[in-house]
Protein backbone atom coordinates (compact mmCIF):
# COMPACT_ATOMS: atom_id res chain seq x y z
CA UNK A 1 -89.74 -0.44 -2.31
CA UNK A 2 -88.56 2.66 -3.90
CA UNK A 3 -90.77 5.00 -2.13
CA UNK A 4 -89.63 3.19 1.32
CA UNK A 5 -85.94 4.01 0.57
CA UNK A 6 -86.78 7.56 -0.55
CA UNK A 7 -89.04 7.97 2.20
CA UNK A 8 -86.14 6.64 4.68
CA UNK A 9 -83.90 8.82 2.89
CA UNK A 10 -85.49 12.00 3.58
CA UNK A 11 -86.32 11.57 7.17
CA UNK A 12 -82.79 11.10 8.07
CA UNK A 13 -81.46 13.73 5.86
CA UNK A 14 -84.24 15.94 7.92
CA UNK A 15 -82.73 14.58 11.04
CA UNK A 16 -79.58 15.35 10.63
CA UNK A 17 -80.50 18.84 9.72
CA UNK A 18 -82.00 19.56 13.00
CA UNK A 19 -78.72 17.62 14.85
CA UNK A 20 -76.94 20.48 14.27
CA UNK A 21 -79.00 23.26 16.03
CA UNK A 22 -79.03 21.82 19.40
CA UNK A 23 -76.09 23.82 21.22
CA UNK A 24 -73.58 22.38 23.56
CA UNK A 25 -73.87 23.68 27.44
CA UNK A 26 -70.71 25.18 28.51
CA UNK A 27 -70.49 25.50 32.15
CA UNK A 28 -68.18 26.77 34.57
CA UNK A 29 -66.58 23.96 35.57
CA UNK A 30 -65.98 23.26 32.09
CA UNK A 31 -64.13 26.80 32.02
CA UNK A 32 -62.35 26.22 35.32
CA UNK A 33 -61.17 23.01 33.58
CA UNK A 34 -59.76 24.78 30.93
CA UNK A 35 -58.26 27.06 32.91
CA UNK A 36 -56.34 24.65 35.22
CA UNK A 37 -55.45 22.94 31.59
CA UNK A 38 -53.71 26.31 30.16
CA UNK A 39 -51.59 26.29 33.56
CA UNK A 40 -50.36 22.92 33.76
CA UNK A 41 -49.80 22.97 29.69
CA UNK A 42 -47.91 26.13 30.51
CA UNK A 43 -46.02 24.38 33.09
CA UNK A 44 -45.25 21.82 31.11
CA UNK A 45 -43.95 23.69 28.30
CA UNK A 46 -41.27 25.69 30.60
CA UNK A 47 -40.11 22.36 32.32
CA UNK A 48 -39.47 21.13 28.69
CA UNK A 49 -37.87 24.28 27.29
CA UNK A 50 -35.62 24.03 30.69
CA UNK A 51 -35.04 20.43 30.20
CA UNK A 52 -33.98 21.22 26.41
CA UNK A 53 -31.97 23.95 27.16
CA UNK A 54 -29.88 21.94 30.06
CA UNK A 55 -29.56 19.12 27.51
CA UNK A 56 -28.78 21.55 24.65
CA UNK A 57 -25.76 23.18 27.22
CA UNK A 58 -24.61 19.22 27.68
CA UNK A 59 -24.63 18.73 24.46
CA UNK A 60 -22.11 21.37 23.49
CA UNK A 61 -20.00 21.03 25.93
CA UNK A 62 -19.51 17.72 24.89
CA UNK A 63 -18.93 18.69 21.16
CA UNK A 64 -16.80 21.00 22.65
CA UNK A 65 -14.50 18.60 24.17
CA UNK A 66 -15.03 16.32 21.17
CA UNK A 67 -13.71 19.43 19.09
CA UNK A 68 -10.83 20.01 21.26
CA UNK A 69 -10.22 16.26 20.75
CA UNK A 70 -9.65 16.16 17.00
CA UNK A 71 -7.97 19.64 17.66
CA UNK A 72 -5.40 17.46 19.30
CA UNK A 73 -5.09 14.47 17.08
CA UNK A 74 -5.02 17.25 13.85
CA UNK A 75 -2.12 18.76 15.86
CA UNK A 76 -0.56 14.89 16.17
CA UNK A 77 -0.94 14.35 12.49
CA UNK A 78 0.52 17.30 11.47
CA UNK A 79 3.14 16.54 13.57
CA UNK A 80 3.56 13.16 12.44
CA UNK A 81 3.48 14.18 8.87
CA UNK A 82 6.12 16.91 9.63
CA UNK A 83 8.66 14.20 10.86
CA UNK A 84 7.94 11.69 7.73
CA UNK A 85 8.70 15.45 5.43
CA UNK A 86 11.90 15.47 7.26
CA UNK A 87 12.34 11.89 7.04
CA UNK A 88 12.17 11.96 3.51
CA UNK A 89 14.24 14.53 3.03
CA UNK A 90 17.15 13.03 4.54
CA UNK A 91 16.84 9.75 2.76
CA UNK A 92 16.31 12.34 -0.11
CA UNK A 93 20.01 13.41 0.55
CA UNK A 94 21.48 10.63 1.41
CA UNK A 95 20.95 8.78 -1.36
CA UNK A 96 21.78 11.98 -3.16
CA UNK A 97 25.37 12.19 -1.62
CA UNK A 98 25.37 7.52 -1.53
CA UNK A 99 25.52 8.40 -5.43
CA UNK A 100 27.45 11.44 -6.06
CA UNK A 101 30.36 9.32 -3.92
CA UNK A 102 29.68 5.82 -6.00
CA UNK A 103 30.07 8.13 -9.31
CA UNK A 104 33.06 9.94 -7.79
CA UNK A 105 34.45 5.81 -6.79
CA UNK A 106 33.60 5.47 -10.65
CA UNK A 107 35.51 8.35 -12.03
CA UNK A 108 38.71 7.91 -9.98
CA UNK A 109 38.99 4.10 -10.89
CA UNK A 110 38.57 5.22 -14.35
CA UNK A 111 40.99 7.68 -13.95
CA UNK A 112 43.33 5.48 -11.66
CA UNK A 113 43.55 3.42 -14.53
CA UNK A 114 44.39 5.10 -17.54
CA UNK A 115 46.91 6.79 -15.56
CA UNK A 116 48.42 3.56 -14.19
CA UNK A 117 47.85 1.76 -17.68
CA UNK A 118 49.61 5.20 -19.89
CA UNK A 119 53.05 4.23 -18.34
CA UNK A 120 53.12 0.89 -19.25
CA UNK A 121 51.69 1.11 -22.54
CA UNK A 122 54.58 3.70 -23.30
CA UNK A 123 57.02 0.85 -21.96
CA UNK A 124 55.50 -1.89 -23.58
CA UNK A 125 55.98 0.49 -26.99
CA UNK A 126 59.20 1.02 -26.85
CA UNK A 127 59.82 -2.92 -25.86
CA UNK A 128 58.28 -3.10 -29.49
CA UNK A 129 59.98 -0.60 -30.75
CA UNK A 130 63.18 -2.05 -29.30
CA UNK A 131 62.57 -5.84 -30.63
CA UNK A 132 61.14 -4.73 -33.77
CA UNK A 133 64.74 -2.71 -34.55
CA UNK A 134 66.18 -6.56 -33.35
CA UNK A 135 64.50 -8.27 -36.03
CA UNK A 136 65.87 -6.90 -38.60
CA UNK A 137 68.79 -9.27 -37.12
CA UNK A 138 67.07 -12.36 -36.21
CA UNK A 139 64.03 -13.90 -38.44
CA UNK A 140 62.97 -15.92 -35.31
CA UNK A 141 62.19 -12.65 -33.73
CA UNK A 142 60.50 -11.43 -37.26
CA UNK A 143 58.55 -15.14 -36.92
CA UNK A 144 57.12 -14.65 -33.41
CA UNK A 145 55.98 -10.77 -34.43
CA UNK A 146 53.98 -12.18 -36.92
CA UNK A 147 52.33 -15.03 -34.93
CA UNK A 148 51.40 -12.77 -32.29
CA UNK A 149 49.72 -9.88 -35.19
CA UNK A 150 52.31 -7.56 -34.18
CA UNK A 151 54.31 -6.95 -37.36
């Protein structure tokens, strides 16, 4: 069984050796074929590069306009942001001035009132002054000083 599969072995290593030699007729109208192939692949290739290059042109001309596109919504953003700057900036200032004339309001009631309160303090002293000199003729006077924590 051994010698079978060896033997089976050897004859087709032997024919595949042989396989190999036999050569492969090329005819004319196998080069004719080829020929006519070269053409048409040549034919096909410039249709392709033509098709690619008209697509390619489409193509940027669309980017293009795309492009110009965002060109024009950058340019409405900018815009856009401009006017919310200048926005800001006015409520900037007037809340800026809205103060400055509240503290102003503040500083002239303040003012408004010492001034208004300094004249009647100085009357209001001298009524003191006045009853004070009184009591030293009336206790009932000299009594009511010293209820109210003026004496």
């Amino acid at each position: 069984m051994k010698k079978i599969t060896i033997l089976l072995t050897l004859v087709f290593l032997a024919g595949s050796l042989f396989a190999q030699d036999e050569k492969v007729p090329f005819t004319l109208a196998d080069r004719d074929r080829m020929i006519r192939l070269e053409v048409q692949l040549g034919s096909f290739q410039s249709q392709v590069d033509s098709k690619f290059e008209s697509l390619r042109a489409e193509m940027d001309a669309k980017f293009e306009s795309i492009d110009s596109k965002f060109e024009a919504i950058n340019t409405k953003i900018d815009a856009n942001n401009q006017r919310i700057s200048d926005q800001q900036d006015l409520l900037f200032w007037g809340f800026t001035i809205l103060f400055g004339l509240l503290l102003f309001m503040l500083g002239y009631n303040i003012w408004d009132r010492r001034t208004m309160i300094a004249p009647i303090k100085e009357r209001q002293d001298k009524i003191i002054q006045i009853l004070k000199e009184a009591d030293d003729d009336n206790l009932s006077i000299r009594e009511a000083f010293r209820r109210a924590s003026l004496w």
